[in-house]
Protein backbone atom coordinates (compact mmCIF):
# COMPACT_ATOMS: atom_id res chain seq x y z
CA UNK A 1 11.26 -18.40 0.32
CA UNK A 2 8.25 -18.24 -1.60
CA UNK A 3 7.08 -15.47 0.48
CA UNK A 4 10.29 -13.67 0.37
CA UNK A 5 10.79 -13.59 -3.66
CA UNK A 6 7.16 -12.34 -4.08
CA UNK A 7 7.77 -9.19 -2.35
CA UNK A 8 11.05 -8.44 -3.91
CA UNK A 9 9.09 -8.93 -7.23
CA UNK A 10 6.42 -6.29 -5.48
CA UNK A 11 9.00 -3.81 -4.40
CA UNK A 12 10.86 -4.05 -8.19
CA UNK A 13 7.15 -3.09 -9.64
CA UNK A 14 6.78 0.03 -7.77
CA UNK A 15 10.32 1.07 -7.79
CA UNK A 16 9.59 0.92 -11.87
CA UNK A 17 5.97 3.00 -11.25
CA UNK A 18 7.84 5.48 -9.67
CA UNK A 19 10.40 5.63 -11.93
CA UNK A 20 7.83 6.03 -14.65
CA UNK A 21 6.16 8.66 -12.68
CA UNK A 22 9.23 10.61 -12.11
CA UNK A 23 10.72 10.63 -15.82
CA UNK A 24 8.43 14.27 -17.19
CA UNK A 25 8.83 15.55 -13.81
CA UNK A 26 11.16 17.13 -11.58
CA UNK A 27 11.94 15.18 -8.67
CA UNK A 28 10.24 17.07 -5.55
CA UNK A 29 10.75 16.54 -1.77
CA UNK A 30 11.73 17.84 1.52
CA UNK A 31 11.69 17.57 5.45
CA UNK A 32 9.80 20.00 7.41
CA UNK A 33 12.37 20.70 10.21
CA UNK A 34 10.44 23.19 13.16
CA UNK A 35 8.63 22.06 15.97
CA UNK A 36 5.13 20.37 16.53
CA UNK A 37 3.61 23.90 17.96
CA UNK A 38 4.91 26.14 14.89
CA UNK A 39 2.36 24.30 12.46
CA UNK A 40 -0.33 23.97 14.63
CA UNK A 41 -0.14 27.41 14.73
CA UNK A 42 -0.22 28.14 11.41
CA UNK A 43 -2.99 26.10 10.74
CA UNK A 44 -5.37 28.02 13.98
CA UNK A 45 -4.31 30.92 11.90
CA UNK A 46 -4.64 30.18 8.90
CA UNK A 47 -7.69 28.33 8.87
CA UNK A 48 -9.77 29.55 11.67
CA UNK A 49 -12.37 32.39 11.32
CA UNK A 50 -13.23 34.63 14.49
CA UNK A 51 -16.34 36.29 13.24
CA UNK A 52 -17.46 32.79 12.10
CA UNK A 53 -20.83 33.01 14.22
CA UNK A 54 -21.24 36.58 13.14
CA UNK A 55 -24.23 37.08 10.77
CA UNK A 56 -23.85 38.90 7.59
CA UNK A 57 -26.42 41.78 6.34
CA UNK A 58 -27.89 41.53 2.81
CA UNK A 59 -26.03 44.19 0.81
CA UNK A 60 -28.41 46.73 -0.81
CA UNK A 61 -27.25 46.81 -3.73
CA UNK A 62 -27.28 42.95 -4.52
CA UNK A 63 -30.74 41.99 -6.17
CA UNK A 64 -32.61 39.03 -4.18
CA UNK A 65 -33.48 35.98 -6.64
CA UNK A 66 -36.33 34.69 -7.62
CA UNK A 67 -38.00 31.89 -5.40
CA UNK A 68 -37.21 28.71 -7.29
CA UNK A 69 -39.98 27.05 -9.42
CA UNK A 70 -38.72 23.94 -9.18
CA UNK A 71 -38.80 22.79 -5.50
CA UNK A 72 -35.47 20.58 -4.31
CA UNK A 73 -36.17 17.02 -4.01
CA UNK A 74 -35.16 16.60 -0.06
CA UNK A 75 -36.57 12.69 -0.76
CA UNK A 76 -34.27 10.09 1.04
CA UNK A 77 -30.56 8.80 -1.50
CA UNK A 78 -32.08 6.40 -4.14
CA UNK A 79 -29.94 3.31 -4.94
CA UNK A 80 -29.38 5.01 -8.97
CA UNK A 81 -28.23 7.70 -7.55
CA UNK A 82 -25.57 6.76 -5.56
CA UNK A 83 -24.33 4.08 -7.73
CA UNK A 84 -23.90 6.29 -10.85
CA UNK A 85 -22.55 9.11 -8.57
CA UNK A 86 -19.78 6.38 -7.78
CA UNK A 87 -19.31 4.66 -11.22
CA UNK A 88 -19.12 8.65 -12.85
CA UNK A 89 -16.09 8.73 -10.60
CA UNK A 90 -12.72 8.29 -11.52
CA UNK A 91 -11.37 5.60 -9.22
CA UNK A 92 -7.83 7.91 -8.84
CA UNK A 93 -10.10 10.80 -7.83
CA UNK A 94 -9.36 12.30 -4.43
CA UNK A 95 -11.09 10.71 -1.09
CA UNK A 96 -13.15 12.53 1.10
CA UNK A 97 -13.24 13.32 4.53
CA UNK A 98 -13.18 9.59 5.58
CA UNK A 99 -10.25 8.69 3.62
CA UNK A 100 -11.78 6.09 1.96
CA UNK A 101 -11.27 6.03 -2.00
CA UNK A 102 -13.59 5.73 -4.73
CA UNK A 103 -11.70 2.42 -5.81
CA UNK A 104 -13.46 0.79 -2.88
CA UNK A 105 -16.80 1.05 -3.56
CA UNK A 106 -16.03 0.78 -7.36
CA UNK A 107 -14.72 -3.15 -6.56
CA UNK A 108 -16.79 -3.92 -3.09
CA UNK A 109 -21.13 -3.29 -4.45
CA UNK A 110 -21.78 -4.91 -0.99
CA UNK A 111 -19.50 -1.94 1.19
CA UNK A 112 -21.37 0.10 -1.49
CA UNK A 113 -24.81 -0.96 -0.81
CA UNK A 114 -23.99 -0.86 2.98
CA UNK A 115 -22.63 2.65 2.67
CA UNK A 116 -26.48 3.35 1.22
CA UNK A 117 -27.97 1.83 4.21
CA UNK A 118 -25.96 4.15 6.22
CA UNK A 119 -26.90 7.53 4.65
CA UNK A 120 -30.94 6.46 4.54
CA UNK A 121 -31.00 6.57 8.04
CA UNK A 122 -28.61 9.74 8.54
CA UNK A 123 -31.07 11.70 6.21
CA UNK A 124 -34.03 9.98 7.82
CA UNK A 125 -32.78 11.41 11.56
CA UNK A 126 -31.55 14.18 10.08
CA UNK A 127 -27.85 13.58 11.68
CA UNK A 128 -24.59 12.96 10.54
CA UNK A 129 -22.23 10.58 12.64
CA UNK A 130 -19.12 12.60 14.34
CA UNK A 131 -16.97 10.07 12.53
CA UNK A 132 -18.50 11.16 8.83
CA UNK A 133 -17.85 15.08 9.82
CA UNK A 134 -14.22 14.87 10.57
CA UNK A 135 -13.20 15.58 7.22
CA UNK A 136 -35.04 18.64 10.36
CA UNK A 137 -34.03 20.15 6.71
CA UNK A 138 -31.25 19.74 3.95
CA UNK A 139 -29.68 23.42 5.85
CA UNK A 140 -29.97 21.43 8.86
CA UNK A 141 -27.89 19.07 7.67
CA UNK A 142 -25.27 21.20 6.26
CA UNK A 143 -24.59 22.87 9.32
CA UNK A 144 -24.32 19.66 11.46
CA UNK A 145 -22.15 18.53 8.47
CA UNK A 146 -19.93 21.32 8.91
CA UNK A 147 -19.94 21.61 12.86
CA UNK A 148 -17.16 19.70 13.58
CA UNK A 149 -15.22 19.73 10.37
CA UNK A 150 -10.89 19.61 11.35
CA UNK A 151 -7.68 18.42 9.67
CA UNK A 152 -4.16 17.61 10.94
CA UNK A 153 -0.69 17.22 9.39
CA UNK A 154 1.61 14.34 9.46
CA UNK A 155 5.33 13.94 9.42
CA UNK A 156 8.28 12.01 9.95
CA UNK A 157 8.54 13.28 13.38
CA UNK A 158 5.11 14.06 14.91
CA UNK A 159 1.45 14.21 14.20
CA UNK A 160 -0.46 17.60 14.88
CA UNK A 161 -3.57 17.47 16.76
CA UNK A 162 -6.93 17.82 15.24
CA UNK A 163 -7.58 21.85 14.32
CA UNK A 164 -10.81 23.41 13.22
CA UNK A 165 -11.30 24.25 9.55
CA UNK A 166 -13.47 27.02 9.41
CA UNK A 167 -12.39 28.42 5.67
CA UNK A 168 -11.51 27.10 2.25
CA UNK A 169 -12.66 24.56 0.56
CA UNK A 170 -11.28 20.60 1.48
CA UNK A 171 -9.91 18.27 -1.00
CA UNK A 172 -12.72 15.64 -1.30
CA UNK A 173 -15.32 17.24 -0.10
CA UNK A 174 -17.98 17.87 -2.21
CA UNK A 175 -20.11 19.91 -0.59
CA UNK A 176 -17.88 22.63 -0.15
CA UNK A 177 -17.15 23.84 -3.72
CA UNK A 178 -21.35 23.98 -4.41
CA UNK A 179 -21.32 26.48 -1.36
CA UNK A 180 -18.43 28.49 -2.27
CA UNK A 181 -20.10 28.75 -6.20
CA UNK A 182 -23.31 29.65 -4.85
CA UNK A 183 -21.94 32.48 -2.72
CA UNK A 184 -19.20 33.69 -4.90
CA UNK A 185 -22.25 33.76 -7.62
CA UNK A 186 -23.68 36.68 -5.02
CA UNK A 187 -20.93 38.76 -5.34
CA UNK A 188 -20.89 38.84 -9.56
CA UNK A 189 -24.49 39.83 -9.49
CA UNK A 190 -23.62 42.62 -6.94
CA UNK A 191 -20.74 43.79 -9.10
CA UNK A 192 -22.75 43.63 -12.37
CA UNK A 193 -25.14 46.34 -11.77
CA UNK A 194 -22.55 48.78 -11.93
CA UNK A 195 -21.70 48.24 -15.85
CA UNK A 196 -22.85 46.44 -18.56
CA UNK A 197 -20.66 44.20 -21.40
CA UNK A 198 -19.47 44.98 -24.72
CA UNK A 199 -20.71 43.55 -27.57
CA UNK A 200 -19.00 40.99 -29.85
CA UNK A 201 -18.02 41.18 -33.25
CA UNK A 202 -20.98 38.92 -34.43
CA UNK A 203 -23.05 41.24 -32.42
CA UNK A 204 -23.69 39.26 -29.39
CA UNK A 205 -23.51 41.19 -26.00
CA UNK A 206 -20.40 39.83 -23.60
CA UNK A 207 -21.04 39.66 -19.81
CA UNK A 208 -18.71 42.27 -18.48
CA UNK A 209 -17.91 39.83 -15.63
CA UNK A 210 -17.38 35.75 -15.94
CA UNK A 211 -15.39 33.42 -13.27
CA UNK A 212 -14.56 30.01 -12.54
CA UNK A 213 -14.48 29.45 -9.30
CA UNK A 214 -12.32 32.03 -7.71
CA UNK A 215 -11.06 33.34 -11.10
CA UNK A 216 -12.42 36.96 -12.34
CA UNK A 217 -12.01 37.62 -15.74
CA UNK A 218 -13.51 41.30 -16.36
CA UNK A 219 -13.95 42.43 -20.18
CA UNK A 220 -15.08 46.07 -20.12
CA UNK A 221 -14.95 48.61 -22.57
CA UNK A 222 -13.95 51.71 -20.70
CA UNK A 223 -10.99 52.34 -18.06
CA UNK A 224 -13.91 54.03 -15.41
CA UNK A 225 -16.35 51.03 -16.31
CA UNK A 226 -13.43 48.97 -14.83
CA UNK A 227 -12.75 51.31 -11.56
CA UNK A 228 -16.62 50.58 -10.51
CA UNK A 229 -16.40 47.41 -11.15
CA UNK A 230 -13.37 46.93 -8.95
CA UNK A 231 -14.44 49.44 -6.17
CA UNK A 232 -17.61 47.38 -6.26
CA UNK A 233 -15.83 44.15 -6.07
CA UNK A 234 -13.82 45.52 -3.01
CA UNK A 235 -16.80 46.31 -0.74
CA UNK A 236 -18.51 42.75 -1.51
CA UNK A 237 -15.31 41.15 -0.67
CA UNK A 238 -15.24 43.05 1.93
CA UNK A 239 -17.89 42.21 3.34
CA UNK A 240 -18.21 38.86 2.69
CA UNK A 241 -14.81 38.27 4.59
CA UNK A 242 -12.60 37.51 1.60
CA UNK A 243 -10.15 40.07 -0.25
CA UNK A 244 -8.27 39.36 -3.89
CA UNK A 245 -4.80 38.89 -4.44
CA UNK A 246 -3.26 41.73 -6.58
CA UNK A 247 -0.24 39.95 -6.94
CA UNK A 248 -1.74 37.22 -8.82
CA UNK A 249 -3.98 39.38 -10.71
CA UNK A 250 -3.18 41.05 -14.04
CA UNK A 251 -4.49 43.50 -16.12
CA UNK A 252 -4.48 44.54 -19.94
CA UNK A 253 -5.06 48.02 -21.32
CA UNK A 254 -5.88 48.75 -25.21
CA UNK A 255 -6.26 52.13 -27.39
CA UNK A 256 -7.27 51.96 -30.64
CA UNK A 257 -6.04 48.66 -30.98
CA UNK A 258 -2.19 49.35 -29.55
CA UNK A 259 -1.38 48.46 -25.79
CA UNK A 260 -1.55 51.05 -23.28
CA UNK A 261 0.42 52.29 -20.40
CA UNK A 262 -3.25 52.43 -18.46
CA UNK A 263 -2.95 50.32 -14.79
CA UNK A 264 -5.24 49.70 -11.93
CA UNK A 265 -5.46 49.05 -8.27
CA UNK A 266 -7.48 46.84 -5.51
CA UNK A 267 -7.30 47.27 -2.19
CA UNK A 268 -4.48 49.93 -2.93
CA UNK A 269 -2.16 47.98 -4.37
CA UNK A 270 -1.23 47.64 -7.97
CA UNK A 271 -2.21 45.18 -10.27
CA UNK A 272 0.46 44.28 -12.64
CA UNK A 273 -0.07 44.53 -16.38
CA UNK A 274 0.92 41.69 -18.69
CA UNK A 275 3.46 43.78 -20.26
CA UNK A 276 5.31 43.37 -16.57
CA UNK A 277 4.64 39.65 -15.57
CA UNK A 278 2.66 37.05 -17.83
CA UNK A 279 0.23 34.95 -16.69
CA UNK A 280 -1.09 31.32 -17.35
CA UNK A 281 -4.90 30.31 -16.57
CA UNK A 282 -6.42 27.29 -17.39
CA UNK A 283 -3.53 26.05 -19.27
CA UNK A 284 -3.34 29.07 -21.20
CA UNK A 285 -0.37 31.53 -21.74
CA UNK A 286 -1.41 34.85 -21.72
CA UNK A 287 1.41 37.40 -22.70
CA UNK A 288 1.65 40.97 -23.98
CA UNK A 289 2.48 39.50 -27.99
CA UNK A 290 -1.66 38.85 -27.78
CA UNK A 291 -1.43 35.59 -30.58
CA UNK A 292 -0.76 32.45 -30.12
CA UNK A 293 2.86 32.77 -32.08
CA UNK A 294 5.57 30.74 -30.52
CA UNK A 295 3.46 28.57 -28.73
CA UNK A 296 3.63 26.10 -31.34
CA UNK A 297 7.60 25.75 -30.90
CA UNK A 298 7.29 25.19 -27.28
CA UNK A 299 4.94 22.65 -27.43
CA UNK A 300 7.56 20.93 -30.12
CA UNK A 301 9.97 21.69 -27.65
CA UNK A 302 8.27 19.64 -24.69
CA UNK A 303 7.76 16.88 -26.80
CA UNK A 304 10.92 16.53 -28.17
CA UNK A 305 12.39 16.85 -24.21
CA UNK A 306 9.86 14.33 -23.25
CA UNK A 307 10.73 11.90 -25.75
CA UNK A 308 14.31 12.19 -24.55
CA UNK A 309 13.51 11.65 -20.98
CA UNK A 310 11.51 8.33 -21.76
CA UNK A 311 14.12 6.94 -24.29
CA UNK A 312 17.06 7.10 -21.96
CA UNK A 313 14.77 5.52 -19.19
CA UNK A 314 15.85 1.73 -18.79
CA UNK A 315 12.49 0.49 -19.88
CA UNK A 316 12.12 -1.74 -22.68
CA UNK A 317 10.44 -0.42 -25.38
CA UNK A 318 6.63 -1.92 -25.15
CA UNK A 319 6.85 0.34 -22.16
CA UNK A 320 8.16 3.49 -23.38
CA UNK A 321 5.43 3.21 -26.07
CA UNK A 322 3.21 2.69 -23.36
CA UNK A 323 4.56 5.91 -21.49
CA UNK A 324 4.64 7.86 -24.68
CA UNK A 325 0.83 7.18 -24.95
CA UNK A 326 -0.13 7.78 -22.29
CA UNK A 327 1.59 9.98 -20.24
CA UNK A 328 3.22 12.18 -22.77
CA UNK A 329 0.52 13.01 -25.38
CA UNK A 330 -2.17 13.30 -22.75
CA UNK A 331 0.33 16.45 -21.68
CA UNK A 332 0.42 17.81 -24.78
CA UNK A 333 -3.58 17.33 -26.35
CA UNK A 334 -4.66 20.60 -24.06
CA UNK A 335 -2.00 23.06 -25.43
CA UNK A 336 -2.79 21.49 -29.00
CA UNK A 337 -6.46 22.72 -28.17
CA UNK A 338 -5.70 25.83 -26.34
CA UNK A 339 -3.82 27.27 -28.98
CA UNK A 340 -3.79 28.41 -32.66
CA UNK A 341 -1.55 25.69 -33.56
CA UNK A 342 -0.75 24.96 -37.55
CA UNK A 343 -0.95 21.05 -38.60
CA UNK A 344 2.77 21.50 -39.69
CA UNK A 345 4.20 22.07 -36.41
CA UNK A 346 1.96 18.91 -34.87
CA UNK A 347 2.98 16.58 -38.07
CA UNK A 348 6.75 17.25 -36.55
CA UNK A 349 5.93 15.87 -33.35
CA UNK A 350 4.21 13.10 -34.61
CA UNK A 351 7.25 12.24 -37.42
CA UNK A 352 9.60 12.09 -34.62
CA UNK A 353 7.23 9.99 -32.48
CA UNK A 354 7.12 7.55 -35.05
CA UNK A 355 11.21 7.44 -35.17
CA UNK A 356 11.11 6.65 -31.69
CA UNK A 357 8.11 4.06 -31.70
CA UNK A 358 10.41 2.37 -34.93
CA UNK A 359 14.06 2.40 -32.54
CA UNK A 360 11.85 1.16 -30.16
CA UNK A 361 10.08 -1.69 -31.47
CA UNK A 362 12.95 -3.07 -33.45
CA UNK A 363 11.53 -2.11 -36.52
CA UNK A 364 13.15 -0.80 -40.11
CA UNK A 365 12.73 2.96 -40.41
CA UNK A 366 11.44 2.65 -43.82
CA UNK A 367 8.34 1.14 -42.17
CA UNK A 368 4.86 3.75 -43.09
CA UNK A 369 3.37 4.75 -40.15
CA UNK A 370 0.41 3.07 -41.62
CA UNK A 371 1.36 -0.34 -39.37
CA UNK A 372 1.43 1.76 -36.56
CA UNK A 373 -1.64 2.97 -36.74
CA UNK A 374 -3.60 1.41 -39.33
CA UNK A 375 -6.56 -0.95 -39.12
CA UNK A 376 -4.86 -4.04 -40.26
CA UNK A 377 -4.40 -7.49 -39.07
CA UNK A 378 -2.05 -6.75 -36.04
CA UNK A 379 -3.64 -3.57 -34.71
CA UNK A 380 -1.55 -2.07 -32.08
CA UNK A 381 -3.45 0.01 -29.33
CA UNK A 382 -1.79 3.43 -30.06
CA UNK A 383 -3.13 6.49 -31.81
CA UNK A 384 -1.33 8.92 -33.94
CA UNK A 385 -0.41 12.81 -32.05
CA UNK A 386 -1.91 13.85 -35.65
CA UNK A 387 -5.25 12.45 -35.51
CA UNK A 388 -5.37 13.33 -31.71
CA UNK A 389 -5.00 16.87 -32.99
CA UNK A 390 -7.39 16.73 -35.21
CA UNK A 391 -9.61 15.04 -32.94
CA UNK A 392 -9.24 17.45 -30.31
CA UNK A 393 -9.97 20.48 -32.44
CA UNK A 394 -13.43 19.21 -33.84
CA UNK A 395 -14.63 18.67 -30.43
CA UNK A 396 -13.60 22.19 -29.40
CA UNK A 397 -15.80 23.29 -32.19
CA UNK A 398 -18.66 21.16 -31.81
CA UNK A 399 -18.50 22.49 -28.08
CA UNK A 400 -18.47 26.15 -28.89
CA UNK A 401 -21.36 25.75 -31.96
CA UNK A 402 -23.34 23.70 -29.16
CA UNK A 403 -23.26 25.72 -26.20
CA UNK A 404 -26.43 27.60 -25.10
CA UNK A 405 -24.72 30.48 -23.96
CA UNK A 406 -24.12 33.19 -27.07
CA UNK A 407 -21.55 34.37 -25.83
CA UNK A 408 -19.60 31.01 -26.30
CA UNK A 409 -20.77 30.73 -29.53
CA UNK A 410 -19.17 34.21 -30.85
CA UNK A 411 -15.86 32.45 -29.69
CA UNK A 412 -15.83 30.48 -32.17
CA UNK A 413 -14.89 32.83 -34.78
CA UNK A 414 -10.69 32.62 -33.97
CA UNK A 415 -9.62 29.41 -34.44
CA UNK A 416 -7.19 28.51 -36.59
CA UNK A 417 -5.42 25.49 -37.61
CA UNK A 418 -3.34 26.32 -40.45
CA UNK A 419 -3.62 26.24 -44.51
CA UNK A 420 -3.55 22.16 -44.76
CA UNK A 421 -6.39 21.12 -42.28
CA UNK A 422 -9.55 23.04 -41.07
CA UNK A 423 -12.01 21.74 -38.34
CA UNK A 424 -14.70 23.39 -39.73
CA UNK A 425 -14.51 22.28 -43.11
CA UNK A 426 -13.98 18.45 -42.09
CA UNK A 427 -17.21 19.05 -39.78
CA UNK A 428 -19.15 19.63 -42.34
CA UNK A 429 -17.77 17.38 -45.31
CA UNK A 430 -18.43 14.53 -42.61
CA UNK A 431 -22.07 15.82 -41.97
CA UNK A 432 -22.48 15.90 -46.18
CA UNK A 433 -21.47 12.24 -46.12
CA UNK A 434 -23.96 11.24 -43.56
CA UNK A 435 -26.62 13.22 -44.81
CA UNK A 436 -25.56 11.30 -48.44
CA UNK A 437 -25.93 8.20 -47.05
CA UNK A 438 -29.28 8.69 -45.81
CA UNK A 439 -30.79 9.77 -48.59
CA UNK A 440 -29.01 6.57 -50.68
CA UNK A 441 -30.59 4.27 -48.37
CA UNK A 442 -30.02 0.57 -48.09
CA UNK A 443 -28.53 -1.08 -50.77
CA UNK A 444 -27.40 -4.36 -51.67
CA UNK A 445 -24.13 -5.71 -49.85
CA UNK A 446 -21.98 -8.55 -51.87
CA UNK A 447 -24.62 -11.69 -52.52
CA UNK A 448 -27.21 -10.32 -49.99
CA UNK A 449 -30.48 -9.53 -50.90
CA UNK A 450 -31.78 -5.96 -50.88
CA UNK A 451 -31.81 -3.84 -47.55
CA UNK A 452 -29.60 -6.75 -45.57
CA UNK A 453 -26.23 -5.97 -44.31
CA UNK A 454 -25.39 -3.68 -41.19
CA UNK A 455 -27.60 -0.30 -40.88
CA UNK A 456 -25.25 1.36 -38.34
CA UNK A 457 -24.42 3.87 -40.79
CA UNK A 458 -27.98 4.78 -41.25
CA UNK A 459 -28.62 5.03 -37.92
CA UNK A 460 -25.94 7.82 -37.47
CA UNK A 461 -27.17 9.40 -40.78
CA UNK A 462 -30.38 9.67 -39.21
CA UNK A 463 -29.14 11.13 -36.13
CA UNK A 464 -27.03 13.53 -37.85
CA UNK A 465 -30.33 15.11 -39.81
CA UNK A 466 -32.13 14.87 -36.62
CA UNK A 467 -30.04 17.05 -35.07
């Protein structure tokens, strides 16, 4: 019996995760009806590469680099290494080829400390085990690593036999995204020598080409500075066995400050212009309006539908705070830093948060939000949409003022946050204040004698003038 009532309290608890996973999404699902041989198949042709053993010429036109001054340390995994490679980790992050999750070694040191053992004497022998590849020299390595890399699909109804996987990049892996970055890096260099980048406002000179990952984003200052770069961009494709995706691509024409008519091809086909189809990269809208205007209402919009969603769940409320927290505003802090939002529209969300969080908690509506989120004597462990705003905003700053690249820096020169609240100005109010207190100095706290008391805030004064 005892048994028996512990798993039906197991089976309620993840009925409730799921339904808590499933309340700001759409329910998604299917069965894959065909036979066994249809997506095997697909994945030989899909995934397999015929001219795999083929080598590739050096393209002329692509400069060699410089040998590196710094040579690689090929010195066998240190203990450090590998232990704050696997505490960085996120413990939800995906496995790799071995299925085994980061969780594992996170709450085992010994299967940790065993897995060391392991890859000492795989680098010493220079060899990787057949069973570590499903999923001499380091190059050595790599291509015994990738010798006998396959994947295979499961279903309801059958499990497809082991297939090669001789392109893309696997989930988990994380060899394979350094490779494709280091050889997708070849083919920018190739297509900058065609043209060179405009220059910023602030008088900083743009990189006519800049990509993450797979992602070309090409700023150029003349319609035939474009066409090079994208007949150049063809033949290095080309050659390097890959080709672009015109359908997914779009393109934006200006003259004299108005949008223009002006389109462009690749591979003979026709890039569509964002006057035709929007398009969204990293979390960003991009449409032919060219401002950030309406994107404030939407977010207002999700949060409001969110909220919904969550209070018509059959949680109790503890929980629905808890979901609120932290699955709803998590959502909505990268549009709040993506876009030119105004305070006004984020104080909304956060006055009909605190409605909720009142209903919820059993609380008078008269109540301030300052016992919500105050430092008093019952401090509840939530955070105010507000301050996350705020928050949010003067990191994005302090990222773009601290990159090295000046390009990023020039960036820095749109953002806006509305009339009643500017990152900038908070920045450097709180730098004044540190900077004040420093020079003050210790000082006498209550009955204490002189210079006793905490000196936290000097240190951070200090650190502020240091930098």
């Amino acid at each position: 019996m005892g048994g028996s009532k512990i798993q039906t309290k197991v089976l309620e608890k993840s009925r409730k995760v799921e339904e808590e996973a499933s309340l700001l999404e759409e329910k998604k699902g299917g069965t894959l009806s065909v036979e066994k041989e249809d997506p095997e198949a697909h994945l030989r042709e899909t995934y397999s590469d015929p001219e795999r053993s083929k080598p590739l010429s050096s393209p002329g036109y692509v400069p060699r680099p410089p040998e590196p001054s710094i040579p690689m340390d090929i010195s066998q995994p240190k203990w450090s290494e590998l232990s704050a490679a696997v505490r960085r980790a996120r413990a939800a992050a995906a496995p790799g080829p071995n299925g085994v999750p980061y969780r594992v070694y996170k709450m085992c040191p010994k299967t940790l400390y065993l897995l060391w053992k392991l890859m000492r004497v795989a680098w010493r022998k220079q060899c990787i085990p057949v069973s570590w590849r499903r999923a001499g020299e380091v190059k050595g390595m790599i291509n015994n690593y990738f010798a006998d890399f396959k994947l295979s699909i499961s279903t309801r109804n059958f499990t497809t036999e082991w297939q090669r996987l001789e392109k893309g990049i696997a989930m988990g892996c994380s060899i394979s995204p350094l490779l494709f970055t280091m050889g997708f890096e070849i083919l920018l260099i190739g297509a900058k020598q065609v043209v060179g980048g405009v220059r910023a406002p602030s008088g900083e000179k743009m990189p006519p080409l800049r990509a993450f990952m797979d992602d070309v984003t090409s700023i150029l200052r003349t319609a035939p500075c474009t066409n090079r770069v994208l007949l150049r961009l063809e033949e290095l494709t080309a050659w390097a066995g890959m080709q672009f995706k015109p359908s997914k691509s779009r393109s934006l024409s200006l003259r004299k400050g108005k949008l223009s008519g002006r389109t462009f091809s690749v591979n003979g086909q026709h890039i569509p212009t964002i006057q035709e189809e929007s398009v969204k990269s990293l979390g960003r809208l991009y449409t032919s309006n060219l401002n950030d205007k309406g994107r404030g209402q939407e977010v207002l919009e999700q949060a409001c539908n969110g909220l919904q969603q969550i209070d018509k769940s059959e949680l109790p409320g503890r929980l629905k705070m808890w979901c609120v927290q932290f699955m709803l505003f998590p959502r909505l802090k990268w549009p709040l830093k993506m876009y030119n939002i105004s305070v006004s529209t984020v104080d909304q969300i956060d006055r009909k948060a605190n409605a909720y969080f009142r209903r919820w908690l059993g609380v008078p509506r008269c109540l301030s939000s300052v016992a919500l989120y105050g430092k008093n004597k019952l401090n509840l462990p939530f955070s105010s949409i507000a301050e996350d705003f705020k928050l949010e905003k003067v990191r994005l700053v302090l990222e773009l003022e601290g990159s090295q690249d000046p390009s990023v820096r020039a960036a820095n020169q749109g953002l806006s946050t509305g009339k009643k609240w500017s990152a900038s100005t908070s920045i450097s109010q709180a730098i004044s204040r540190q900077q004040h207190k420093d020079l003050v100095g210790s000082v006498q706290v209550g009955r204490a004698g002189f210079g006793w008391g905490k000196r936290d805030q000097r240190k951070v004064g200090l650190h502020y003038l240091g930098k």
